[in-house]
PDB file of N, CA and C in Angstrom:
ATOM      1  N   UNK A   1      27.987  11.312  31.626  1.00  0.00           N
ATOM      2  CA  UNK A   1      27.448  12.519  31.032  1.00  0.00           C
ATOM      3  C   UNK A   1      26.570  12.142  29.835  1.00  0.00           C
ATOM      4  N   UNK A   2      25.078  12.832  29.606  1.00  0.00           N
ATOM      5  CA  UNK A   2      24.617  12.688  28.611  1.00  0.00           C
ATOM      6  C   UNK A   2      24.658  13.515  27.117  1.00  0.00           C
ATOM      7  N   UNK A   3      24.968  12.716  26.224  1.00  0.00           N
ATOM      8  CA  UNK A   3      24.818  13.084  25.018  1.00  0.00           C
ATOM      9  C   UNK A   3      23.909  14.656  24.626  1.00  0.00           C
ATOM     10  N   UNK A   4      23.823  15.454  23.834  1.00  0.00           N
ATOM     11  CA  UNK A   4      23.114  16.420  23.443  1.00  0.00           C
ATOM     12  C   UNK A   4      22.398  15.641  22.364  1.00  0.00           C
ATOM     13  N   UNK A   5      22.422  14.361  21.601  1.00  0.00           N
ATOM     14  CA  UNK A   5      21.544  13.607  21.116  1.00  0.00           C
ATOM     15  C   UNK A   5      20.585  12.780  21.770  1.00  0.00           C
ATOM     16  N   UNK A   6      20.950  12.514  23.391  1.00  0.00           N
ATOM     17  CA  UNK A   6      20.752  11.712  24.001  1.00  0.00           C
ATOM     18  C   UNK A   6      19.412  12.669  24.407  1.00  0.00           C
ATOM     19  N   UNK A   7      19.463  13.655  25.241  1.00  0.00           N
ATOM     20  CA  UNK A   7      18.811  14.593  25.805  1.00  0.00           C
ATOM     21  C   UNK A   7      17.704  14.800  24.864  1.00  0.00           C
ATOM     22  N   UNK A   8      17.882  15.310  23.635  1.00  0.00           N
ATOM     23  CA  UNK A   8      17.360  15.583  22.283  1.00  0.00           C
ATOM     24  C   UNK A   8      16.145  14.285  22.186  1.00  0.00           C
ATOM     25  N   UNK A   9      16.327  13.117  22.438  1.00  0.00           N
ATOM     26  CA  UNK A   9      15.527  12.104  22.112  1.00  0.00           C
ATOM     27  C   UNK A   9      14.641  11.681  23.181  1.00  0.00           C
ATOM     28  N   UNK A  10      15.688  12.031  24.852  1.00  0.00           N
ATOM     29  CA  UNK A  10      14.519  11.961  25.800  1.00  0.00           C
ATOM     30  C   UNK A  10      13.340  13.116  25.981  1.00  0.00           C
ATOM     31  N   UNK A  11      13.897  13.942  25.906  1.00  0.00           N
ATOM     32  CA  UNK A  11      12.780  15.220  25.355  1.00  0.00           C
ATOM     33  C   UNK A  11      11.797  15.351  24.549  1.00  0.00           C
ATOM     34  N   UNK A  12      12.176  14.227  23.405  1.00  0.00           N
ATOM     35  CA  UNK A  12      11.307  13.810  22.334  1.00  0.00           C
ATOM     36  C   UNK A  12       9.619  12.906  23.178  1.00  0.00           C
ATOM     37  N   UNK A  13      10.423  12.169  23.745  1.00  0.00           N
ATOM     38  CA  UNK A  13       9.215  10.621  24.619  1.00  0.00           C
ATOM     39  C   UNK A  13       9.006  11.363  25.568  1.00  0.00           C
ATOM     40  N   UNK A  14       9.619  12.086  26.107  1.00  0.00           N
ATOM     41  CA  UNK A  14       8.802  12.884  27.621  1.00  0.00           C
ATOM     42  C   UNK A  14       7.221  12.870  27.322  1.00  0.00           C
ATOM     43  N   UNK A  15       6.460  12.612  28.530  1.00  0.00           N
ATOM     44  CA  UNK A  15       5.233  12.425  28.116  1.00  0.00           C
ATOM     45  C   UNK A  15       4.847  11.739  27.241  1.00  0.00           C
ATOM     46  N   UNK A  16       4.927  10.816  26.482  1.00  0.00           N
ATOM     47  CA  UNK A  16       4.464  10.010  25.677  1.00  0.00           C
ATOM     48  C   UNK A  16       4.362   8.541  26.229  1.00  0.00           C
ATOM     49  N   UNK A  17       3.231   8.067  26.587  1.00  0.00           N
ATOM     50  CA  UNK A  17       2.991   7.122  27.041  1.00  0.00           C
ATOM     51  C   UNK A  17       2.851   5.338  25.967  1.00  0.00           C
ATOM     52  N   UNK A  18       2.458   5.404  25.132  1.00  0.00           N
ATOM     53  CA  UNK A  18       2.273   4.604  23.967  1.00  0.00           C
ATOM     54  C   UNK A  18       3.741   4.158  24.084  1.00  0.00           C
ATOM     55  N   UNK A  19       4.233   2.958  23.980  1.00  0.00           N
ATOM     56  CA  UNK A  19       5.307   2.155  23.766  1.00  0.00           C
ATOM     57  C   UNK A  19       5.268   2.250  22.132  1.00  0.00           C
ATOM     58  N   UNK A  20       4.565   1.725  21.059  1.00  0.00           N
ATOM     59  CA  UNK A  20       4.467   2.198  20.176  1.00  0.00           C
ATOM     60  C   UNK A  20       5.058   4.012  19.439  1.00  0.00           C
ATOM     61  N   UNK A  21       4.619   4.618  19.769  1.00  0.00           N
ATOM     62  CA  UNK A  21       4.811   5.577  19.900  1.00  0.00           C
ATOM     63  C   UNK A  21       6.387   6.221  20.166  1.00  0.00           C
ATOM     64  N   UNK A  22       6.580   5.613  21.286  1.00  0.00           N
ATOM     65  CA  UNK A  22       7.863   5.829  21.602  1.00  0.00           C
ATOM     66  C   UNK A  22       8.953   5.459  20.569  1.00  0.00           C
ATOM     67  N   UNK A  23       8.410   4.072  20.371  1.00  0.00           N
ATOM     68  CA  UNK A  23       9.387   3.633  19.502  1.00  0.00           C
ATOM     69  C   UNK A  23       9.747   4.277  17.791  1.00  0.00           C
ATOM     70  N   UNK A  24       8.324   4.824  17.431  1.00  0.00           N
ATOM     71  CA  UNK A  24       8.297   5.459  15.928  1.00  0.00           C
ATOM     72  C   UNK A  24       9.164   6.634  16.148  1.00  0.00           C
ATOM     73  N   UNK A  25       8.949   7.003  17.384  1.00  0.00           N
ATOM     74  CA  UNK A  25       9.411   8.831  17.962  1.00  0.00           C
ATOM     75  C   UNK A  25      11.122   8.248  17.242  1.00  0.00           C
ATOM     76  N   UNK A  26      11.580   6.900  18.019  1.00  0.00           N
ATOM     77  CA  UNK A  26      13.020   7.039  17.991  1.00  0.00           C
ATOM     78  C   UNK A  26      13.097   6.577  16.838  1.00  0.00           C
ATOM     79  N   UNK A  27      12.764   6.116  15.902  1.00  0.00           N
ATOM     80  CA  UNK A  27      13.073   5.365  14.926  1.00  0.00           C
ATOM     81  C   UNK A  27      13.476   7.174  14.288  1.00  0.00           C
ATOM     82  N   UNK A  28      12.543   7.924  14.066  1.00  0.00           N
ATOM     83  CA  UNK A  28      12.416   9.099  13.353  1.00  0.00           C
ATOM     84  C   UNK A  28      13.591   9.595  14.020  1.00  0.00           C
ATOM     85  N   UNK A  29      13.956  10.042  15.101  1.00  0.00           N
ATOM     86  CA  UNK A  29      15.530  10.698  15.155  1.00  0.00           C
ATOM     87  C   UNK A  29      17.164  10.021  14.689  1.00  0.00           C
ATOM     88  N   UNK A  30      16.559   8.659  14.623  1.00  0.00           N
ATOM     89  CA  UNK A  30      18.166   7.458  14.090  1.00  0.00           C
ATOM     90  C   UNK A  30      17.889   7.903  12.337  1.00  0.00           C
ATOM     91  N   UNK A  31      16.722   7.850  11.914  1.00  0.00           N
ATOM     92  CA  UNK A  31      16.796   8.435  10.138  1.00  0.00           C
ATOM     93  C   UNK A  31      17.154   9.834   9.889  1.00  0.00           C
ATOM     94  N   UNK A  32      16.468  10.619  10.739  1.00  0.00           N
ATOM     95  CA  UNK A  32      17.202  12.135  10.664  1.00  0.00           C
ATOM     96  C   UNK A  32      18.692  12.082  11.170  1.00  0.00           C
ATOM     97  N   UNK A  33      19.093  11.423  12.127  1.00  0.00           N
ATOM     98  CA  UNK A  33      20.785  11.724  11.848  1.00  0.00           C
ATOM     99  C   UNK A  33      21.217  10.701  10.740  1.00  0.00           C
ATOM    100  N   UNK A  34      20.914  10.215  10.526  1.00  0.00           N
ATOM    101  CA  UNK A  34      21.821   9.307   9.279  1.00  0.00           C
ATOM    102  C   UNK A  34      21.594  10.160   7.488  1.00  0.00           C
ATOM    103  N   UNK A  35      19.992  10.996   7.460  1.00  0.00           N
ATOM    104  CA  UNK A  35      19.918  11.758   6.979  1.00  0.00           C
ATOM    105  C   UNK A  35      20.954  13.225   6.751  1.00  0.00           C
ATOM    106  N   UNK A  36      20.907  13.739   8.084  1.00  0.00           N
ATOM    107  CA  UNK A  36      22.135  14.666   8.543  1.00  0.00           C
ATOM    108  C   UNK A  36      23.471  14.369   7.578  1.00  0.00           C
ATOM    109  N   UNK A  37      23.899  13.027   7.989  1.00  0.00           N
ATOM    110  CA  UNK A  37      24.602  12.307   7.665  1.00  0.00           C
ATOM    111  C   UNK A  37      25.482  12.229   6.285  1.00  0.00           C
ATOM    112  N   UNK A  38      24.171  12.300   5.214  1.00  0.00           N
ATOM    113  CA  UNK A  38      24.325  12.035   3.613  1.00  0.00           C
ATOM    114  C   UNK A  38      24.414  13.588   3.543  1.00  0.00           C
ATOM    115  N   UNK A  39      23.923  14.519   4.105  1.00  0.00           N
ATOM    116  CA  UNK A  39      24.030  15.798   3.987  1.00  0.00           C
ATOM    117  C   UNK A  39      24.840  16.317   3.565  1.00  0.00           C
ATOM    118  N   UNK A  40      25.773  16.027   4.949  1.00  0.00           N
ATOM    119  CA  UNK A  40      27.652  16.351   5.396  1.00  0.00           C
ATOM    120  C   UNK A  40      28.020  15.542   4.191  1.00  0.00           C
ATOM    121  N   UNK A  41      27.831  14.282   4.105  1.00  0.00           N
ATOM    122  CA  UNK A  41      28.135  13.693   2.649  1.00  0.00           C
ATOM    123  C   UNK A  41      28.597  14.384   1.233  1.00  0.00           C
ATOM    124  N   UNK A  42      27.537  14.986   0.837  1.00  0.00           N
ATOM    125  CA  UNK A  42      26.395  15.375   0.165  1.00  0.00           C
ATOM    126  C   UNK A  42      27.273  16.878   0.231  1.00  0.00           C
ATOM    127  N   UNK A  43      27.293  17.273   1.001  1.00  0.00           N
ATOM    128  CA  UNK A  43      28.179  18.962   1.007  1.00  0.00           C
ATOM    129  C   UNK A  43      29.418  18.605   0.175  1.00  0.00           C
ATOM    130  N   UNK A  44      30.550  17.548   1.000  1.00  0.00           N
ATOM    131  CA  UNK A  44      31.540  17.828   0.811  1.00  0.00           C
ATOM    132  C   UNK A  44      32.000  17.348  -0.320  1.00  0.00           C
ATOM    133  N   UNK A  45      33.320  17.449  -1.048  1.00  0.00           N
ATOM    134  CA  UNK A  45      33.904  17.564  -2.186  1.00  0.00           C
ATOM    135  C   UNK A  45      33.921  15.546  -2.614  1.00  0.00           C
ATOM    136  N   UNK A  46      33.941  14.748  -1.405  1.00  0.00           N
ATOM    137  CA  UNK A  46      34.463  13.176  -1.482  1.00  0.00           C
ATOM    138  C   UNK A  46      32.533  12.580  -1.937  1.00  0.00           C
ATOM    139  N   UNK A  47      31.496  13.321  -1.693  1.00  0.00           N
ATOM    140  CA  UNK A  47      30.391  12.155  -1.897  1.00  0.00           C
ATOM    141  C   UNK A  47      30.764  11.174  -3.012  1.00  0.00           C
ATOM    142  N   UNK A  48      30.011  10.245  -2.433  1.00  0.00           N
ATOM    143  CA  UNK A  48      29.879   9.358  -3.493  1.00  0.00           C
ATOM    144  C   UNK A  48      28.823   8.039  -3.567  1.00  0.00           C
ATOM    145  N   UNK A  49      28.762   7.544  -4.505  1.00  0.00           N
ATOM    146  CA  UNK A  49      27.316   6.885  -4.252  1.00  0.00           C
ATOM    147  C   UNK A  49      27.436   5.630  -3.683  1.00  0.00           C
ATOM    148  N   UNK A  50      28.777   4.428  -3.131  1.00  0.00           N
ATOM    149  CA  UNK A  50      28.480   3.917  -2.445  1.00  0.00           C
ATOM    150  C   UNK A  50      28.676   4.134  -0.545  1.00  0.00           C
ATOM    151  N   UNK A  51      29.136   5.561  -0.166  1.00  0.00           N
ATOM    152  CA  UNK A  51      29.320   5.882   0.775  1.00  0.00           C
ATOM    153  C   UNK A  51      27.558   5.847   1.348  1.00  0.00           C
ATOM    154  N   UNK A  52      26.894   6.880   0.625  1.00  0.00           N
ATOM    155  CA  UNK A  52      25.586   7.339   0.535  1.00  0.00           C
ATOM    156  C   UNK A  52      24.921   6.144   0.839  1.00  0.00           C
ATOM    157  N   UNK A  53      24.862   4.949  -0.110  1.00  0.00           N
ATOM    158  CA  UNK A  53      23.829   4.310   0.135  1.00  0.00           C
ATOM    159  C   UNK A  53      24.168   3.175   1.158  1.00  0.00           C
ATOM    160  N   UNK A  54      25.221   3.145   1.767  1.00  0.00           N
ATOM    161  CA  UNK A  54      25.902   2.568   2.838  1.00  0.00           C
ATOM    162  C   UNK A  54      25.172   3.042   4.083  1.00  0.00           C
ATOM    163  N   UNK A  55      24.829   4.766   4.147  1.00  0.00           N
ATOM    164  CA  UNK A  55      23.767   5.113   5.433  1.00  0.00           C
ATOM    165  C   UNK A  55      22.488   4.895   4.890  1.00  0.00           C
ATOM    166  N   UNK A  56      22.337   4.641   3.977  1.00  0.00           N
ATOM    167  CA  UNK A  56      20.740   4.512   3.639  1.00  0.00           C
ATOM    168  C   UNK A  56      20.651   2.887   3.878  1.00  0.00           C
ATOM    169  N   UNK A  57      21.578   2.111   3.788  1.00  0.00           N
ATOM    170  CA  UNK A  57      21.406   0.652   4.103  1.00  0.00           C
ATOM    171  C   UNK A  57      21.306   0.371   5.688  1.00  0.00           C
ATOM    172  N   UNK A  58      22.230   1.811   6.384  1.00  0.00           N
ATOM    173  CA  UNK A  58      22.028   0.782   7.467  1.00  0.00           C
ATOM    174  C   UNK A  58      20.845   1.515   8.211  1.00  0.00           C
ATOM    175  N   UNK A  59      20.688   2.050   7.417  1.00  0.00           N
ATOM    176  CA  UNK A  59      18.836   2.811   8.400  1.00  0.00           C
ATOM    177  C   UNK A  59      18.415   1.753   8.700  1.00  0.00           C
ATOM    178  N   UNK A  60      18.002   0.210   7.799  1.00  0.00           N
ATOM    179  CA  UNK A  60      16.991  -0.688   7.995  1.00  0.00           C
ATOM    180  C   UNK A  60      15.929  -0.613   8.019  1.00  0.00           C
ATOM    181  N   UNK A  61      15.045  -1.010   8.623  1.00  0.00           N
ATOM    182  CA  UNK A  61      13.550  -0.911   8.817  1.00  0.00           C
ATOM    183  C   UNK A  61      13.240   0.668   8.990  1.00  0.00           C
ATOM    184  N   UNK A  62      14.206   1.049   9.655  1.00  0.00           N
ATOM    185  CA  UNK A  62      13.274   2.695   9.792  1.00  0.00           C
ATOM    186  C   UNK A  62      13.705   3.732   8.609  1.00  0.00           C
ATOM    187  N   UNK A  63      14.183   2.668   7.412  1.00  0.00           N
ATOM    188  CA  UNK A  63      14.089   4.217   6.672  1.00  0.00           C
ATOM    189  C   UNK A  63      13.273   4.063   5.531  1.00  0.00           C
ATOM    190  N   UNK A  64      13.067   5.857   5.677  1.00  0.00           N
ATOM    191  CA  UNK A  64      11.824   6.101   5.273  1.00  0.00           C
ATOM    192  C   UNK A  64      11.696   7.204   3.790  1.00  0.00           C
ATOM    193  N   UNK A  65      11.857   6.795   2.836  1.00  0.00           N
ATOM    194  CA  UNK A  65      12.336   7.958   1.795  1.00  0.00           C
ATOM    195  C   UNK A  65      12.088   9.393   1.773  1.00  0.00           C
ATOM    196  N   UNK A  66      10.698   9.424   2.097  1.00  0.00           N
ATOM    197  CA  UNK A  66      10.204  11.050   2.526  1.00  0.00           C
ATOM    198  C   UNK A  66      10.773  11.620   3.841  1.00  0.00           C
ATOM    199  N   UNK A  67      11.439  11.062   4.836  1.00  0.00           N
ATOM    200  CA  UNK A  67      12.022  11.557   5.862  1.00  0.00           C
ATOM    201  C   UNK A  67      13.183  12.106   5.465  1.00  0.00           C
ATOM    202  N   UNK A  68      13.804  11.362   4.847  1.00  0.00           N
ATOM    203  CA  UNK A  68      15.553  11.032   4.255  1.00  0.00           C
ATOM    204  C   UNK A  68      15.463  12.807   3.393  1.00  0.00           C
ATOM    205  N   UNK A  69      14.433  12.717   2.224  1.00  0.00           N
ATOM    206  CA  UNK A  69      14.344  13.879   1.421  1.00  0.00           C
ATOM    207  C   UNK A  69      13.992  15.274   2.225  1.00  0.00           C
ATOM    208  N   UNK A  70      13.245  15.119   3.300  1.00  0.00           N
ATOM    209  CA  UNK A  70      12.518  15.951   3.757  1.00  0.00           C
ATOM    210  C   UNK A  70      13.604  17.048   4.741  1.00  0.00           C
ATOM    211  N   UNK A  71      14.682  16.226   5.105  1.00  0.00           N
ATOM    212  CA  UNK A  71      15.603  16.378   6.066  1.00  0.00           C
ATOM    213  C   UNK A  71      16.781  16.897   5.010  1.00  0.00           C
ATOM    214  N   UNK A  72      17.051  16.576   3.800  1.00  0.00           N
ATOM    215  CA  UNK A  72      17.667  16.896   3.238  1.00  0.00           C
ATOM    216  C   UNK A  72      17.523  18.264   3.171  1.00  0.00           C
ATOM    217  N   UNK A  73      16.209  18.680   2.707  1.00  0.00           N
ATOM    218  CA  UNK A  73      16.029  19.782   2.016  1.00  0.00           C
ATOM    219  C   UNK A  73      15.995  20.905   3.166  1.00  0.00           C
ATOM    220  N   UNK A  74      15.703  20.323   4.497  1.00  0.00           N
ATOM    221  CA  UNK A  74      15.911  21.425   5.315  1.00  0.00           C
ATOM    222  C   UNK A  74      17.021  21.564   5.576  1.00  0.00           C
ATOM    223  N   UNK A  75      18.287  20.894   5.753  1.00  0.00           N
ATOM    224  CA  UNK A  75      19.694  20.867   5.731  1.00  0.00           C
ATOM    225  C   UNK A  75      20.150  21.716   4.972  1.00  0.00           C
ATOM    226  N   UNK A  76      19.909  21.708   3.629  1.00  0.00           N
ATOM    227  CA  UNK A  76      20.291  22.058   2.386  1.00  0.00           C
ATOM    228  C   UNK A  76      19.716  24.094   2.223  1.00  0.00           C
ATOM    229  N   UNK A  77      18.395  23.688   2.934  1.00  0.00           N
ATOM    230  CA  UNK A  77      17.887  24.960   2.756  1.00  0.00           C
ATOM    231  C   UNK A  77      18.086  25.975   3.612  1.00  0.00           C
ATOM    232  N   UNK A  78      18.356  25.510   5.122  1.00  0.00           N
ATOM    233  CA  UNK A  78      19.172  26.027   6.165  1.00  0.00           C
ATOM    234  C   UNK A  78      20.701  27.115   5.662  1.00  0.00           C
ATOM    235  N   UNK A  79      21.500  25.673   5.104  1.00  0.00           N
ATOM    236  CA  UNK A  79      22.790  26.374   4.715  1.00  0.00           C
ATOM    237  C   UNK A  79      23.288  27.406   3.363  1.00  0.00           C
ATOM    238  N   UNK A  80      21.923  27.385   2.438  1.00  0.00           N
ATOM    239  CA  UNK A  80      22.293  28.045   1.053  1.00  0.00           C
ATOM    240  C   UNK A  80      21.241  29.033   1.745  1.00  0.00           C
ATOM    241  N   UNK A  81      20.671  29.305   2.500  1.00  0.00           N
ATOM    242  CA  UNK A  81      20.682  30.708   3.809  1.00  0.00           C
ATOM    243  C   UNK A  81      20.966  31.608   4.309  1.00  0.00           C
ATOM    244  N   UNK A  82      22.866  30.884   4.664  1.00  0.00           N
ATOM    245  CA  UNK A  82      23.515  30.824   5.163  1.00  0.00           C
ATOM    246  C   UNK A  82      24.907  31.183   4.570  1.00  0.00           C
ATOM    247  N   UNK A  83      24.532  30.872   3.528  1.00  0.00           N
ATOM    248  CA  UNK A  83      26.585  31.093   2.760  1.00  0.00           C
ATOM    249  C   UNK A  83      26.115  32.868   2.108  1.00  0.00           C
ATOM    250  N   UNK A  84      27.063  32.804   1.811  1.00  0.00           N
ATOM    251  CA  UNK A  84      28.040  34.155   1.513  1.00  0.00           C
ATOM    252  C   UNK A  84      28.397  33.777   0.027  1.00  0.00           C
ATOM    253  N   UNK A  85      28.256  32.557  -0.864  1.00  0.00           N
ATOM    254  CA  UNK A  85      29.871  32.414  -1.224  1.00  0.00           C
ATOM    255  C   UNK A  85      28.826  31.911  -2.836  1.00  0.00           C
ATOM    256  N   UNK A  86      28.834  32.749  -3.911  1.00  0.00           N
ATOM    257  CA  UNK A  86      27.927  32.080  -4.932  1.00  0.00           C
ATOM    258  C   UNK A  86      28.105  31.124  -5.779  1.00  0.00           C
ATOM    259  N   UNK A  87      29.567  30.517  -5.695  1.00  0.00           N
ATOM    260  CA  UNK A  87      29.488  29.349  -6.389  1.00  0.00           C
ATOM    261  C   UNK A  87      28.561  28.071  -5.558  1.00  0.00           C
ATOM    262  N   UNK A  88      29.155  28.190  -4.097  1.00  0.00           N
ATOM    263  CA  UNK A  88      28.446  27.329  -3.365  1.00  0.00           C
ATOM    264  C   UNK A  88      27.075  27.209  -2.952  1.00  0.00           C
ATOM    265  N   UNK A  89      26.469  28.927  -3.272  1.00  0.00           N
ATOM    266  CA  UNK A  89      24.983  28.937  -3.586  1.00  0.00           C
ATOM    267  C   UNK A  89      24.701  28.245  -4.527  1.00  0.00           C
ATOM    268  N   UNK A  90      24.885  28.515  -5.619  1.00  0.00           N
ATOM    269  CA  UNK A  90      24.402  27.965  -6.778  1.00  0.00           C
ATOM    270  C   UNK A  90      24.512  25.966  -6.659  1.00  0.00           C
ATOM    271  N   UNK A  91      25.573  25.611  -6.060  1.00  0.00           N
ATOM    272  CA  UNK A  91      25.827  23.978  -5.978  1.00  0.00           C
ATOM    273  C   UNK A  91      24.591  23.683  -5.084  1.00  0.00           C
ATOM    274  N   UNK A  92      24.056  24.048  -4.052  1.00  0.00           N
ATOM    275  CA  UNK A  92      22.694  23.599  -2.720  1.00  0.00           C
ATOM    276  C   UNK A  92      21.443  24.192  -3.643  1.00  0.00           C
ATOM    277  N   UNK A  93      21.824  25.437  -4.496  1.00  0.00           N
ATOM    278  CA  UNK A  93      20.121  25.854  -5.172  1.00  0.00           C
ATOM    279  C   UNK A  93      19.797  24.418  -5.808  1.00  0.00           C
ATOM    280  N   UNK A  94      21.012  23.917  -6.510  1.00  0.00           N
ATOM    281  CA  UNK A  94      20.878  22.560  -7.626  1.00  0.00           C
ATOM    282  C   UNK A  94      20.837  21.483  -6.571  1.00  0.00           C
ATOM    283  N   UNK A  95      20.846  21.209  -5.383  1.00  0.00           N
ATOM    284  CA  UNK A  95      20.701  19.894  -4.827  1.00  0.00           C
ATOM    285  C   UNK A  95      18.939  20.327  -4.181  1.00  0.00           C
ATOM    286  N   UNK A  96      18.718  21.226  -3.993  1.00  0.00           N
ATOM    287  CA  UNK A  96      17.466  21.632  -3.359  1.00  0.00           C
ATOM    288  C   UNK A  96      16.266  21.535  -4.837  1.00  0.00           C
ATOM    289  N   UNK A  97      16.866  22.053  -5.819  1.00  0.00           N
ATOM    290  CA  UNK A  97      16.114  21.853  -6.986  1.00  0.00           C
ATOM    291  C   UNK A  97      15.898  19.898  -7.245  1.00  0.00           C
ATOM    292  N   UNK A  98      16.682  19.556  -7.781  1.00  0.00           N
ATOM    293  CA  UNK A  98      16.685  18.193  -7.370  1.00  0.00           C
ATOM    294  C   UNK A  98      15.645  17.537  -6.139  1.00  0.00           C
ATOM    295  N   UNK A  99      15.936  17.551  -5.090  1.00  0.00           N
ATOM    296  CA  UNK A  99      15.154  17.265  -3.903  1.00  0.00           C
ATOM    297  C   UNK A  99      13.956  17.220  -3.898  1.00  0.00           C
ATOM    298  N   UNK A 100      13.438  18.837  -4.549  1.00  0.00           N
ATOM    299  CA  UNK A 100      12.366  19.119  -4.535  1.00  0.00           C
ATOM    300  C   UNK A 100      11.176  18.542  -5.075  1.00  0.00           C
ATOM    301  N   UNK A 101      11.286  17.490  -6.319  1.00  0.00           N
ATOM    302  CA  UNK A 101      10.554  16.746  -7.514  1.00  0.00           C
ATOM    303  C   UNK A 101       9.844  15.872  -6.970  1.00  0.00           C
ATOM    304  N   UNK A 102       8.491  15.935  -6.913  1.00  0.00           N
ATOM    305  CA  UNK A 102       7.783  15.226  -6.685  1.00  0.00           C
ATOM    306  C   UNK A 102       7.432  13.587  -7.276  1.00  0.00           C
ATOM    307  N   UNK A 103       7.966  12.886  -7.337  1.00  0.00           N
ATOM    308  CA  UNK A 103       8.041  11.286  -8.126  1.00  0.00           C
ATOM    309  C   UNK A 103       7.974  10.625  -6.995  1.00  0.00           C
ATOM    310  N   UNK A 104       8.237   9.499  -7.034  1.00  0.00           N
ATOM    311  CA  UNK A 104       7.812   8.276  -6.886  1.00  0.00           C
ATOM    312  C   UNK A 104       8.687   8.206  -5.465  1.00  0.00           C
ATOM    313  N   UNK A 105       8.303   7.675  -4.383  1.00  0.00           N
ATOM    314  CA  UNK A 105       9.233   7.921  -3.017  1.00  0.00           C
ATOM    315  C   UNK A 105      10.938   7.258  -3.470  1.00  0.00           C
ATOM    316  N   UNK A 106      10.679   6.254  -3.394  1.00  0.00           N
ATOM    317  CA  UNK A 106      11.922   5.503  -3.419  1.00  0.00           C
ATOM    318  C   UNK A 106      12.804   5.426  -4.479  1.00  0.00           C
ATOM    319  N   UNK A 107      12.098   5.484  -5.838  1.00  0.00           N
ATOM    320  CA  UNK A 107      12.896   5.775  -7.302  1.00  0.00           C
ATOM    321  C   UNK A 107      13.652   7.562  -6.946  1.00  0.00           C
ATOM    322  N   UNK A 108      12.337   7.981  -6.384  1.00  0.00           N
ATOM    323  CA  UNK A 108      12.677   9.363  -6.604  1.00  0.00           C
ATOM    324  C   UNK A 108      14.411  10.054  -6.098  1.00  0.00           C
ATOM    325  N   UNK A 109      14.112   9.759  -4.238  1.00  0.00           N
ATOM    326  CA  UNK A 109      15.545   9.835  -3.849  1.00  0.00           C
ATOM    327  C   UNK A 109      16.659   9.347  -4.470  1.00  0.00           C
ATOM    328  N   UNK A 110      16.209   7.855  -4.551  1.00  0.00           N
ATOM    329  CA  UNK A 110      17.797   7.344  -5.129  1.00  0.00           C
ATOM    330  C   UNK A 110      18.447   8.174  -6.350  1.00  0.00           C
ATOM    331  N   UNK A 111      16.858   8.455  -7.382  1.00  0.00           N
ATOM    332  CA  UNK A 111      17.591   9.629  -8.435  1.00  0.00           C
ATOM    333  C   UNK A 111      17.779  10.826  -7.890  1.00  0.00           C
ATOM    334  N   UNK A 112      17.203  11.534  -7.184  1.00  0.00           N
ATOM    335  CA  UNK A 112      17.816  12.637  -6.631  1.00  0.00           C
ATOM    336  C   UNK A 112      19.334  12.747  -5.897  1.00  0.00           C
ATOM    337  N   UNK A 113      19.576  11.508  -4.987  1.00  0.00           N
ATOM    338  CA  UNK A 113      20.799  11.310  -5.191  1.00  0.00           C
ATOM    339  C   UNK A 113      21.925  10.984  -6.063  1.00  0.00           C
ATOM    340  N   UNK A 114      21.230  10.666  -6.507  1.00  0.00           N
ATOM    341  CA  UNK A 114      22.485  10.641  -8.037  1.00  0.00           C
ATOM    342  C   UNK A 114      22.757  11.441  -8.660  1.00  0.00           C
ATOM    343  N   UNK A 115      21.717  12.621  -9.068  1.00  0.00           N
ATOM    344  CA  UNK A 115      21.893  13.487  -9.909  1.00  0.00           C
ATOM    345  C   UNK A 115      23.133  14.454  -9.044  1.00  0.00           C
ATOM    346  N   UNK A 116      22.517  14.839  -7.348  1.00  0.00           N
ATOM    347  CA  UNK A 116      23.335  15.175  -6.727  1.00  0.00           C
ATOM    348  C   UNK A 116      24.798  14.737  -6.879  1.00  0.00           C
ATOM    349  N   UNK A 117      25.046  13.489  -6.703  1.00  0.00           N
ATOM    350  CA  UNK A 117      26.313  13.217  -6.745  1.00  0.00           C
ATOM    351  C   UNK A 117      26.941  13.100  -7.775  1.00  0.00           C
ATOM    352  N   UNK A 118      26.355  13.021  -9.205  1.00  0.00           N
ATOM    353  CA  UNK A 118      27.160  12.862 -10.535  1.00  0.00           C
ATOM    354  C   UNK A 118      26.992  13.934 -11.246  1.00  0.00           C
ATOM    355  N   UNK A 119      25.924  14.859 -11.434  1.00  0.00           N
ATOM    356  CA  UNK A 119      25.837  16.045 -11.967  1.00  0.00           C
ATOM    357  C   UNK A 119      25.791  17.194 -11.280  1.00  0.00           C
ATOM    358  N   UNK A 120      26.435  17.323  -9.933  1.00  0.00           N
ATOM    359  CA  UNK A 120      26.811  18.891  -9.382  1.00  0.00           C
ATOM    360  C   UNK A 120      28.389  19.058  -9.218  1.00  0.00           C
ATOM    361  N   UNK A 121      28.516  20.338  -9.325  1.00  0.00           N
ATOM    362  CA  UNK A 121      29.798  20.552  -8.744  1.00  0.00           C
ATOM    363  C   UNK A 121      30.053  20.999  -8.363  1.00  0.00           C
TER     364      UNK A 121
END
């Protein structure tokens, strides 16, 4: 039986002929779930910063800081959408505020993650 990630990624290359191509296609869905990833992280009450940069290590070659952020913020912006509940609004307004700062790719996230993980609650 195939995966609903699996499906998700052949759907992606359908028609895409470029081997190249193919390969960036998949690289971009292994950073968006590991992105996903720091999210669920990132939500729950345990983040912490060497869990976090444990999926950002094992991205490897395909990760990409503006993907990582970009995915965040739709995660983030999806679910404070979504809640009901205003303390927990207010905790995703402050990780989406964060996110949002335009700096430097790679300084930027890592501080955006931090601030996330040491100054929200």
């Amino acid at each position: 039986m195939i995966s609903g990630a699996a499906l998700v990624m052949l759907n992606e290359v359908a028609g895409v002929d470029d081997y190249e191509d193919i390969k960036d296609l998949l690289k971009s869905q292994s950073v968006d779930s590991e992105a996903v990833e720091i999210a669920r992280l990132l939500m729950g009450n345990k983040s912490n910063w060497s869990a976090v940069m444990k999926l950002i290590n094992n991205m490897g070659d395909k990760y990409n800081p503006d993907t990582v952020r970009y995915t965040l913020l739709a995660y983030f912006k999806k679910v404070v959408m979504g809640t009901k509940q205003e303390k927990e609004a207010q905790r995703i307004l402050r990780m989406l505020y964060v996110l949002n700062r335009d700096d430097e790719k790679e300084i930027a996230l890592l501080t955006d993650l931090g601030d996330i993980i040491f100054w929200t609650e």
